[in-house]
Protein backbone atom coordinates (compact mmCIF):
# COMPACT_ATOMS: atom_id res chain seq x y z
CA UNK A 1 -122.98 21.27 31.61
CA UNK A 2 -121.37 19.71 28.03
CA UNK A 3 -117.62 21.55 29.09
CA UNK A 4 -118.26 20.56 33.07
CA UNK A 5 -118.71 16.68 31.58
CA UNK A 6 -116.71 16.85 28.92
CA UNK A 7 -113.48 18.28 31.07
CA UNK A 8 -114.68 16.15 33.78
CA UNK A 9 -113.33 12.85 33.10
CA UNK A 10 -110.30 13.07 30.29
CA UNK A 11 -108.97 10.12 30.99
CA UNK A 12 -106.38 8.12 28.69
CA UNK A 13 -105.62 5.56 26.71
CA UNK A 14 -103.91 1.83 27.71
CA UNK A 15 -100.11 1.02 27.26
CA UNK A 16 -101.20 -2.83 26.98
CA UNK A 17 -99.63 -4.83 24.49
CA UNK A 18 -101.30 -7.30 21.98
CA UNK A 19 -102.86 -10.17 23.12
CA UNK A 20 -100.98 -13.02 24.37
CA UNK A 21 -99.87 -15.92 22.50
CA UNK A 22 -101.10 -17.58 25.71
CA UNK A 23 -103.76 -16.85 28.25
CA UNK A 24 -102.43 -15.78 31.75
CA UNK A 25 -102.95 -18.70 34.07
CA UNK A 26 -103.80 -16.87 37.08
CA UNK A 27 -107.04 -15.88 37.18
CA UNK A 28 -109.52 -17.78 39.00
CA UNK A 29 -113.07 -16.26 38.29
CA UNK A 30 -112.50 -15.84 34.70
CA UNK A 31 -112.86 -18.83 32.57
CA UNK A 32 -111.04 -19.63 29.16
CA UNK A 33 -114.14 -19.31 27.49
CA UNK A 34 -115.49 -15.52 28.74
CA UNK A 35 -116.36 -13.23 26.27
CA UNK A 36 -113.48 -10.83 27.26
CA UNK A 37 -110.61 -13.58 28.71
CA UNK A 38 -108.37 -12.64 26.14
CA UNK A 39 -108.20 -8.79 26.68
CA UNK A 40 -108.50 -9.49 30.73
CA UNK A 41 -105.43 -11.89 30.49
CA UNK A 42 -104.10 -8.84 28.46
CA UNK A 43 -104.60 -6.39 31.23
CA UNK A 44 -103.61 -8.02 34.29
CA UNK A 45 -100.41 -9.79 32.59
CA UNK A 46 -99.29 -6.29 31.53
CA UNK A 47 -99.98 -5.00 35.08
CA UNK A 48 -102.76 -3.01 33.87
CA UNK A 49 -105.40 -3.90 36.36
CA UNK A 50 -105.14 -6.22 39.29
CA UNK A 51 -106.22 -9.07 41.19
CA UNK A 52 -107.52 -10.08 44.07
CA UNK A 53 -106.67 -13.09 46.19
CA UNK A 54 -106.56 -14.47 42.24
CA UNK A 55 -110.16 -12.66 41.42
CA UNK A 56 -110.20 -10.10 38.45
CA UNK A 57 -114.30 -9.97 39.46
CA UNK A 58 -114.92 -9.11 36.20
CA UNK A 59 -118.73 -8.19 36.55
CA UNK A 60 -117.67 -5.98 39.23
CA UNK A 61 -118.13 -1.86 38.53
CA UNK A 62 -114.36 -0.09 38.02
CA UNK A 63 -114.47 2.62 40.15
CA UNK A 64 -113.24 6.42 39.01
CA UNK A 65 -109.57 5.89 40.76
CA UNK A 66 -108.96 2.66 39.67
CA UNK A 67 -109.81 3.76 36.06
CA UNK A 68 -107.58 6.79 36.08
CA UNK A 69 -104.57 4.63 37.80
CA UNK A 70 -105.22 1.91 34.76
CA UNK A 71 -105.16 4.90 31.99
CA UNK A 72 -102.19 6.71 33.50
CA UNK A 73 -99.70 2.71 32.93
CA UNK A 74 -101.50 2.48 29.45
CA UNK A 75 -100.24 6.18 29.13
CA UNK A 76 -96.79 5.69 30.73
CA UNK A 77 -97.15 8.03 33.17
CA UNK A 78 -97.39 6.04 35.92
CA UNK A 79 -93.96 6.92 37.40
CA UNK A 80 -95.05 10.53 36.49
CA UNK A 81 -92.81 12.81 39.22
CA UNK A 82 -95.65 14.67 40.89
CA UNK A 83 -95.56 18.36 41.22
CA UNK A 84 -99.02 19.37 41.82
CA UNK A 85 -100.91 19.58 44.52
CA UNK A 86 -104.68 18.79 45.27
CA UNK A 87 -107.18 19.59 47.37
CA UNK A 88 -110.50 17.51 46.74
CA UNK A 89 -112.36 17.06 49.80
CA UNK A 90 -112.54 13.46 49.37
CA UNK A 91 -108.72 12.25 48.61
CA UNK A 92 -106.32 12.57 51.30
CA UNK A 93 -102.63 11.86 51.22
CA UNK A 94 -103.46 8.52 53.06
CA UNK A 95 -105.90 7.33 49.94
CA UNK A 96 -104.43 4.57 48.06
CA UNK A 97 -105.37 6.12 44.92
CA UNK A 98 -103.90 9.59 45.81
CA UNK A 99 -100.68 9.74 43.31
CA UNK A 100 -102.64 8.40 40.46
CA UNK A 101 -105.31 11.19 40.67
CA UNK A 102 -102.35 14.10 41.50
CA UNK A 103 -100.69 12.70 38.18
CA UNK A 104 -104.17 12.75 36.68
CA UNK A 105 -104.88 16.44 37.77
CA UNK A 106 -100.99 17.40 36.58
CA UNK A 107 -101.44 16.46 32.83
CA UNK A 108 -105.15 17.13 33.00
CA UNK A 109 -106.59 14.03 32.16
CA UNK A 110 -109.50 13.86 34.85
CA UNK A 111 -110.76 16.62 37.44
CA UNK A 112 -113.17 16.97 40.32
CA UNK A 113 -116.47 18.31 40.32
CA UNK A 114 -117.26 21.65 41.38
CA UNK A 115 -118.13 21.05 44.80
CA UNK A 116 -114.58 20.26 45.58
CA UNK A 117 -114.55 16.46 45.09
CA UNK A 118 -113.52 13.97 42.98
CA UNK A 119 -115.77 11.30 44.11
CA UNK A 120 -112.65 8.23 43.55
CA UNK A 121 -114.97 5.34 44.64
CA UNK A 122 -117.81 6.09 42.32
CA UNK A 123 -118.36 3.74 39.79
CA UNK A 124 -117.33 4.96 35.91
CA UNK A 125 -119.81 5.43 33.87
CA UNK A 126 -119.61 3.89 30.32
CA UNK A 127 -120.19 7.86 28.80
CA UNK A 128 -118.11 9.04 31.17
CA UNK A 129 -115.10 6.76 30.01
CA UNK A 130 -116.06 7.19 26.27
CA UNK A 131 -115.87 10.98 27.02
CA UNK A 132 -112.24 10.40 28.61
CA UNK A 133 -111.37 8.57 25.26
CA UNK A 134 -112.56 11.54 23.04
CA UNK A 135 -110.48 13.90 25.05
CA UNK A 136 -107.31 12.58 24.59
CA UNK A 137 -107.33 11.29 21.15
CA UNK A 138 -106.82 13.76 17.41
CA UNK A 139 -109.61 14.79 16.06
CA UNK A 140 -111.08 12.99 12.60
CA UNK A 141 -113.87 13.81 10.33
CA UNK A 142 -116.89 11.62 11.36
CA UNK A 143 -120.25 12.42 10.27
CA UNK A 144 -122.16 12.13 13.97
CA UNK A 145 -125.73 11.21 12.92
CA UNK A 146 -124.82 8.75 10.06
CA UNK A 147 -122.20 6.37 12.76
CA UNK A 148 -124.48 6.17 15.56
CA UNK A 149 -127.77 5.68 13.42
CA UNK A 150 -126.28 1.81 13.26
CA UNK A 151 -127.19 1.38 17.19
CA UNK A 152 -130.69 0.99 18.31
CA UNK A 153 -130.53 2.69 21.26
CA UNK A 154 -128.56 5.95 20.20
CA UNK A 155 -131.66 8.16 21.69
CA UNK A 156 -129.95 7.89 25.26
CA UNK A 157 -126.63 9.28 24.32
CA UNK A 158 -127.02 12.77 25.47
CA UNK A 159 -126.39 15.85 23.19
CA UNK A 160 -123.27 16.50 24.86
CA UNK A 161 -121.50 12.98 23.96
CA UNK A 162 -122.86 12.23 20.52
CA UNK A 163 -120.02 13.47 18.82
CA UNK A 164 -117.65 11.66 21.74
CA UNK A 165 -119.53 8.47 20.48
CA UNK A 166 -119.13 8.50 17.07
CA UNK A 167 -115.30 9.16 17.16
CA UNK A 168 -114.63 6.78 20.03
CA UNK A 169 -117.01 4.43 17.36
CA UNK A 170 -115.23 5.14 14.17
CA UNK A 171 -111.92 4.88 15.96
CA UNK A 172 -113.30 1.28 17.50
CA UNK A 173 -112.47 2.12 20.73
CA UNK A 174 -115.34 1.12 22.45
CA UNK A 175 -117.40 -1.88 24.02
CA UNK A 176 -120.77 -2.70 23.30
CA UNK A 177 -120.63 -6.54 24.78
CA UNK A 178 -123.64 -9.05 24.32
CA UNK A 179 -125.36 -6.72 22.13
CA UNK A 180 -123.13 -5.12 19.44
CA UNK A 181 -125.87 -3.17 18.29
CA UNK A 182 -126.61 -1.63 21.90
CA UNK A 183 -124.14 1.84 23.33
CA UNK A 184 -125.75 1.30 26.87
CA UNK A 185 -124.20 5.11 27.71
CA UNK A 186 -126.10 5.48 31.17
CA UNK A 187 -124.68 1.99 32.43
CA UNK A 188 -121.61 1.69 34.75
CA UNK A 189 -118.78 0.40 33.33
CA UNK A 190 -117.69 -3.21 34.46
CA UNK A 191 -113.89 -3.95 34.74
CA UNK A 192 -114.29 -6.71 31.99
CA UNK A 193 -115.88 -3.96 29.96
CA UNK A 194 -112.89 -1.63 30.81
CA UNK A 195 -110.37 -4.48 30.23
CA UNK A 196 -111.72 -4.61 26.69
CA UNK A 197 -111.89 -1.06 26.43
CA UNK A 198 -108.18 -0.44 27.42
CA UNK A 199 -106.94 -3.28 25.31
CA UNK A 200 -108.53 -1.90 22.35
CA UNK A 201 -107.67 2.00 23.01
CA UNK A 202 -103.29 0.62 23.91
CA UNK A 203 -103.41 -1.02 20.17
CA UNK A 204 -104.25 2.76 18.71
CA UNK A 205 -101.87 4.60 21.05
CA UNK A 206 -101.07 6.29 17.56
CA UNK A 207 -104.37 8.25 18.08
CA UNK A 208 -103.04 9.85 21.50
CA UNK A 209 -102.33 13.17 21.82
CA UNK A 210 -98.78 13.28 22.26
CA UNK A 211 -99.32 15.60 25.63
CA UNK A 212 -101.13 12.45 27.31
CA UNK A 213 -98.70 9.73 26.70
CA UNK A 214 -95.18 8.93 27.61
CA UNK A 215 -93.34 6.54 25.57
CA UNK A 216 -91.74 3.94 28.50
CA UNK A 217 -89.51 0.68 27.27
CA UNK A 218 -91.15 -2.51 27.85
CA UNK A 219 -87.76 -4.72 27.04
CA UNK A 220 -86.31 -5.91 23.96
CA UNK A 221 -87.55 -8.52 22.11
CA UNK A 222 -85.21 -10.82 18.87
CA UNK A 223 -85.79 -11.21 15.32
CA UNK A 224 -84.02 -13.95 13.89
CA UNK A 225 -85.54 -14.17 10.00
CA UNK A 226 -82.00 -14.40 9.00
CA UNK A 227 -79.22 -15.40 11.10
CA UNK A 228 -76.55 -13.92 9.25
CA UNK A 229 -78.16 -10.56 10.18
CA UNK A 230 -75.66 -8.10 11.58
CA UNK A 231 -78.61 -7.28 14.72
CA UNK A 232 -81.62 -9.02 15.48
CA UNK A 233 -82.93 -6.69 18.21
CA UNK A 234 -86.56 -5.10 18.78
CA UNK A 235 -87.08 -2.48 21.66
CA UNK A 236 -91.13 -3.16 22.67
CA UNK A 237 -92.26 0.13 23.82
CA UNK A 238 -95.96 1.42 25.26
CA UNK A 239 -96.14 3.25 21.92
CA UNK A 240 -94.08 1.09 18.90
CA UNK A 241 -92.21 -1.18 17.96
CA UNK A 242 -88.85 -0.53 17.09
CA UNK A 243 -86.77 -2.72 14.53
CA UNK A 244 -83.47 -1.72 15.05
CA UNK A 245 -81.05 -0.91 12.16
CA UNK A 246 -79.17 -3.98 10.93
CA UNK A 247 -82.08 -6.64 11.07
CA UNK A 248 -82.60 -8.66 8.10
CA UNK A 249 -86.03 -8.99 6.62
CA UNK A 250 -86.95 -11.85 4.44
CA UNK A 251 -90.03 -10.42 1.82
CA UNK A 252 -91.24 -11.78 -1.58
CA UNK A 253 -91.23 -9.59 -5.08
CA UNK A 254 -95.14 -8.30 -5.80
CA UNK A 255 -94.68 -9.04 -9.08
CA UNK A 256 -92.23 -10.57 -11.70
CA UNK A 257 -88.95 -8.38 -12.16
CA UNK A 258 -86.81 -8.37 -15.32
CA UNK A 259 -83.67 -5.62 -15.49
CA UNK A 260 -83.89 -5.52 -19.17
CA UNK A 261 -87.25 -4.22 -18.58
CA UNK A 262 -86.53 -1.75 -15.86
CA UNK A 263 -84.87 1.54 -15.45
CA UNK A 264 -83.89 3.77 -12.71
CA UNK A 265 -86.51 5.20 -11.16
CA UNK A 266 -89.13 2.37 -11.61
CA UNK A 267 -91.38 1.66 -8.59
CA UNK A 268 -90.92 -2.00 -7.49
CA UNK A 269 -93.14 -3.25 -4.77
CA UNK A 270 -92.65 -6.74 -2.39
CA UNK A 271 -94.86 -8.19 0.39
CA UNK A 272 -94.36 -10.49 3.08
CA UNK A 273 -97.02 -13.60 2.67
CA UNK A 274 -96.68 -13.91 6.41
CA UNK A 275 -96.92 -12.25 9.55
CA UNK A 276 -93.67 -11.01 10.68
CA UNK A 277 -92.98 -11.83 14.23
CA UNK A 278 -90.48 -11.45 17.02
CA UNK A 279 -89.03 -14.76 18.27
CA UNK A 280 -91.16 -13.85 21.20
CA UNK A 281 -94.24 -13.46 19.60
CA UNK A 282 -94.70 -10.20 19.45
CA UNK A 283 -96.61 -9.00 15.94
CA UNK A 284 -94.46 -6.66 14.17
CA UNK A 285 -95.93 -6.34 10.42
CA UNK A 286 -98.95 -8.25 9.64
CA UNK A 287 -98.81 -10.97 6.35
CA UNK A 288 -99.88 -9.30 3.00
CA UNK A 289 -98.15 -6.02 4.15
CA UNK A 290 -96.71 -3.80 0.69
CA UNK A 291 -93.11 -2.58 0.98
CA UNK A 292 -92.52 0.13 -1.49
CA UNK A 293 -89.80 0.91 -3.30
CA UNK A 294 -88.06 2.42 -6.52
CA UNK A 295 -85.14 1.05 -8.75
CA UNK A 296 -82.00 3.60 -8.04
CA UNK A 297 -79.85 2.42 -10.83
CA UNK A 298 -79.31 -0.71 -13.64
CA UNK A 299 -75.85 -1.59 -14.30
CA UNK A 300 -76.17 -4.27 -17.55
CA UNK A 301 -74.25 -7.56 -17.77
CA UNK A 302 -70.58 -6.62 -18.17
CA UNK A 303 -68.48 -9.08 -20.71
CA UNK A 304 -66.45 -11.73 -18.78
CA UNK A 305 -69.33 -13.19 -17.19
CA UNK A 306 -70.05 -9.91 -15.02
CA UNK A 307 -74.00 -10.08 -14.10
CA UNK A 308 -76.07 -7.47 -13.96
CA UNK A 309 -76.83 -5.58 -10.97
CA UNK A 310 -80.30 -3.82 -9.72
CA UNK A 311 -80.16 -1.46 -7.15
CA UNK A 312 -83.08 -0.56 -5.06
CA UNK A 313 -84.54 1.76 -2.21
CA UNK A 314 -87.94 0.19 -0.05
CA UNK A 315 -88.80 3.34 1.70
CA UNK A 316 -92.14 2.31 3.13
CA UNK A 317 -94.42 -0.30 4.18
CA UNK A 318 -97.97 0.03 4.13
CA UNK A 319 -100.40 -2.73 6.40
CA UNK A 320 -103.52 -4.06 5.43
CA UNK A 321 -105.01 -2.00 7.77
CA UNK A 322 -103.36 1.40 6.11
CA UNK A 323 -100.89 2.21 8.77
CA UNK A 324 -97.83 2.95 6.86
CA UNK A 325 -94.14 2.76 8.45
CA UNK A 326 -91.19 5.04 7.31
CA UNK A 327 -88.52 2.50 6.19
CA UNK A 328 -84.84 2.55 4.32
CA UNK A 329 -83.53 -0.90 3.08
CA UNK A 330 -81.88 -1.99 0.54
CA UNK A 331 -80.99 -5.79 -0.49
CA UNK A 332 -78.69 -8.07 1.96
CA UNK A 333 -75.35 -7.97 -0.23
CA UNK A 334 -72.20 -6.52 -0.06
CA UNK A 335 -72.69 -3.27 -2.33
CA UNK A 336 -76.88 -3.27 -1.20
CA UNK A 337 -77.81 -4.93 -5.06
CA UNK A 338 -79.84 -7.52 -6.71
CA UNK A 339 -78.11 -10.30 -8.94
CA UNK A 340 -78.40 -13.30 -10.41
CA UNK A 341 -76.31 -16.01 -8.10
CA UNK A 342 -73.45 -17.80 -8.42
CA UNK A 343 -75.29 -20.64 -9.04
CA UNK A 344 -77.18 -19.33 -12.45
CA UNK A 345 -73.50 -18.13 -13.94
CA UNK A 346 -72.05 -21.49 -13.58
CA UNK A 347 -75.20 -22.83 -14.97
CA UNK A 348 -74.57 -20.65 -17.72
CA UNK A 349 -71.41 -21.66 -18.52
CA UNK A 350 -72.39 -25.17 -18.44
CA UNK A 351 -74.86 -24.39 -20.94
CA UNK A 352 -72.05 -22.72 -23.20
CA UNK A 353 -69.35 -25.64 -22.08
CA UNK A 354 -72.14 -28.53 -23.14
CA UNK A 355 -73.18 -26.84 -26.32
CA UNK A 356 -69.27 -26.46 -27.31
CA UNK A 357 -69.13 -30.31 -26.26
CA UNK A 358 -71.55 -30.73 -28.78
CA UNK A 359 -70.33 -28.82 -31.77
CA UNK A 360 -66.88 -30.37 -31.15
CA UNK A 361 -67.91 -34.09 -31.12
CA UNK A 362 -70.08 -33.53 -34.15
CA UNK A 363 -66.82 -31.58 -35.77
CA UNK A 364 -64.64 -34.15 -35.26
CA UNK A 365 -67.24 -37.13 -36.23
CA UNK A 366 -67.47 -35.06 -39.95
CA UNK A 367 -63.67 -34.37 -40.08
CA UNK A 368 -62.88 -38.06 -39.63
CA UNK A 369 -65.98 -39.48 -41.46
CA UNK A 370 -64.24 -42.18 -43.80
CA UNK A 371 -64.92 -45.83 -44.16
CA UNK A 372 -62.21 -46.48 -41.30
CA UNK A 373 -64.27 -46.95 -37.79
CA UNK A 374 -61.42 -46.20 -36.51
CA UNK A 375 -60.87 -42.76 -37.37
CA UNK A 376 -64.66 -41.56 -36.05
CA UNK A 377 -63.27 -42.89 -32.63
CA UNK A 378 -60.10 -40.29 -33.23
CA UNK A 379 -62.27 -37.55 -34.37
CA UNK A 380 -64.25 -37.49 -31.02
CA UNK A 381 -61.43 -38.22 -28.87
CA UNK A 382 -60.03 -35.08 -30.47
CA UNK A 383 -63.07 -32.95 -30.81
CA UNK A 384 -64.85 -33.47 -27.49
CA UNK A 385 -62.29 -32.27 -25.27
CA UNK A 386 -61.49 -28.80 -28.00
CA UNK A 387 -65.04 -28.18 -28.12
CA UNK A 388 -65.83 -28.32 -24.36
CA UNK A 389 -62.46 -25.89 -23.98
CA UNK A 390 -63.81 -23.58 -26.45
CA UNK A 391 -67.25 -23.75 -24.87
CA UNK A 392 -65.85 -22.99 -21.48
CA UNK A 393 -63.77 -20.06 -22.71
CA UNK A 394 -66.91 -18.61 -24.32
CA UNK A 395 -69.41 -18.74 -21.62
CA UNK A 396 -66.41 -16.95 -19.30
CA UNK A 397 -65.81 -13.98 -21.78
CA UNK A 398 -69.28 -13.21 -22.76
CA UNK A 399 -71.40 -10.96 -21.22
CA UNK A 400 -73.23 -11.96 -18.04
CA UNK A 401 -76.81 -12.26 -16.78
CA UNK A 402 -79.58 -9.62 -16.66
CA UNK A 403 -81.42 -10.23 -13.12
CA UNK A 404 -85.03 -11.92 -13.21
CA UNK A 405 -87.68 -12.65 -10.06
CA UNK A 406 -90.39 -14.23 -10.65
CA UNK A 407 -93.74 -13.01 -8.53
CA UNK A 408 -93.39 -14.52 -4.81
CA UNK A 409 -89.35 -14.72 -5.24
CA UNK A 410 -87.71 -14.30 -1.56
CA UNK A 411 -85.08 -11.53 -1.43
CA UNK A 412 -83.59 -10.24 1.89
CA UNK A 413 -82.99 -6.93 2.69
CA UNK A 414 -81.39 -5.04 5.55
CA UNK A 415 -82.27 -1.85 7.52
CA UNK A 416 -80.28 0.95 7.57
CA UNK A 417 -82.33 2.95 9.91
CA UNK A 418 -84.22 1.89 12.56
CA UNK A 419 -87.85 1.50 11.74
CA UNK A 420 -90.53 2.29 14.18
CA UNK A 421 -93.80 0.48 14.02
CA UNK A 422 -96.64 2.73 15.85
CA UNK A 423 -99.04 0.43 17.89
């Protein structure tokens, strides 16, 4: 009975995206306040789940058919090409449903029962669909007895799906709506209660077993953080996000950052205080994310007023969640380094030019210092303009700057590869 339930109803995961910025408009019998609008505008503006003359009847019970035909677009294999055939008593060719469960069958998400049918317009039971989730999602280590001892109710989940319950749990794909401390395994499922469920199960698609999903392109999306950027395109897929190579991000330093007091090799870290969007909306990296790095070489101040130039590798970023994301940037410049601006070197030599200003006008005032007014006027007309030229010459032929951020300093790098952002 545990493998006849537990191979009975392996049904996947959801390919919707994140919630919307902005709640679909269309619905008519689900109202902006509902506990699961958000996820239901999710659903149906993805093309998820349906309506109905404008209806999503959310209190309704999801039926086995419609369930399998909402995992299979989460999964992307929707389009699947059939090459199966089936023979449950109850589906014929005519049945609206019929591709989705053939598809179903073919990558051996969900199957019949052993009488021959598949019974499509039964409702789905909620440890039937938690079952489904278990199935098609990696395995973890979760220690059964202690996760489901936090539900008052965990007596009724049978023998056969405690373990399905407390990874579906610790994964927090799952539904447990008004009572969060109630599993309710021998209800039927409700389509809010599967909208919620599928919303929740397309933001771990990482979890998926790779033989249940297909990765399908959802468009491309624009990130514009820097204009300059040689490409500002993100391909939204069921599965990631993709940042394309050439986009610019703009991220802060994690801490302050002296060369003098670096070497190569050093681990530098940055962060990005905010979320980092596409121009469409679309969440890519979540504020307070750490991009990781290490210092590839120093090159010190050069004389003639050459600065000093830090080069560095981010090869990873990790969320606040602990996802981490393969990455290779290196700064926005034209030889990938750090450096102090032009700005800060023609500060310096302003320093050196007024300080030689300085020295010269005092010079001359001594040199010329006799009871004659006259001749302190000629010593400063004289030693101003020497002293300035001497200054000038100086702060051009010494060495240049070593490169200093302070903690929160911007710096922009670029992206050499693309980097893919599992959802």
């Amino acid at each position: 009975m545990k493998k006849l339930l537990a191979s009975l109803l392996v049904c996947g995961m959801l390919s919707v995206n994140v919630v919307p910025a902005f709640a679909y408009q269309g619905i008519d019998d689900v109202s902006k306040d509902y506990w699961a609008q958000p996820e239901i505008a999710s659903v149906v503006s993805d093309s998820v789940m349906t309506l109905s003359n404008g209806n999503f009847n959310p209190e309704g019970k999801i039926t086995r058919a419609d369930f399998v035909s909402a995992l299979l677009k989460v999964l992307g294999n929707d389009n699947l090409e059939i090459k199966t055939k089936i023979n449950y008593s109850d589906v014929s060719k005519s049945y609206y449903a019929y591709n989705a469960i053939a598809r179903s069958h073919q990558i051996g998400l969900v199957y019949g029962y052993p009488d021959g049918t598949f019974q499509p317009n039964h409702a789905m039971l909620r440890d039937e669909a938690q079952s489904v989730i278990s199935h098609i999602t990696i395995e973890g280590n979760v220690d059964d007895n202690n996760v489901l001892a936090n539900y008052s109710d965990a007596s009724k989940v049978p023998s056969w799906a405690k373990h399905v319950y407390a990874k579906t749990l610790s994964y927090g794909i799952y539904v447990n709506h008004p009572n969060e401390n109630e599993l309710r395994p021998e209800d039927c499922l409700t389509r809010a209660e599967a909208a919620v469920l599928l919303h929740r199960l397309s933001q771990r698609l990482n979890l998926v077993k790779s033989e249940y999903k297909k990765e399908t392109v959802l468009g491309t999306e624009h990130l514009t953080m820097v204009k300059k950027a040689p490409n500002h395109d993100v391909t939204i897929t069921n599965l990631r996000n993709i940042i394309l190579e050439g986009n610019v991000l703009e991220i802060a330093f994690n801490e302050q950052f002296k060369s003098k007091l670096h070497a190569a090799g050093d681990s530098v870290t940055f962060t990005n205080p905010e979320d980092i969007c596409t121009d469409e909306g679309t969440l890519l990296i979540p504020a307070g994310s750490i991009f990781s790095g290490k210092v590839l070489d120093i090159k010190d101040p050069q004389w003639f007023n050459k600065n000093a130039r830090v080069y560095v590798q981010i090869d990873k970023i990790t969320t606040p969640s602990g996802q981490t994301v393969a990455l290779n940037a290196k700064p926005f410049s034209k030889d990938y380094s750090l450096k102090e601006g032009p700005w800060m070197t023609a500060g310096k030599v302003a320093l050196y030019t007024v300080g030689g200003t300085a020295i010269g006008t005092g010079a001359g005032v001594g040199f010329s210092f006799i009871p004659s007014p006259d001749k302190i006027g000629t010593g400063i007309a004289i030693g101003t303009p020497v002293g300035a030229a001497i200054g000038l010459i100086t702060g051009l032929v010494t060495p240049g700057l070593n490169y200093s951020a302070k903690q929160g300093e911007n710096v922009r790098v670029i992206l050499l590869d693309d980097a893919s952002i599992a959802k």
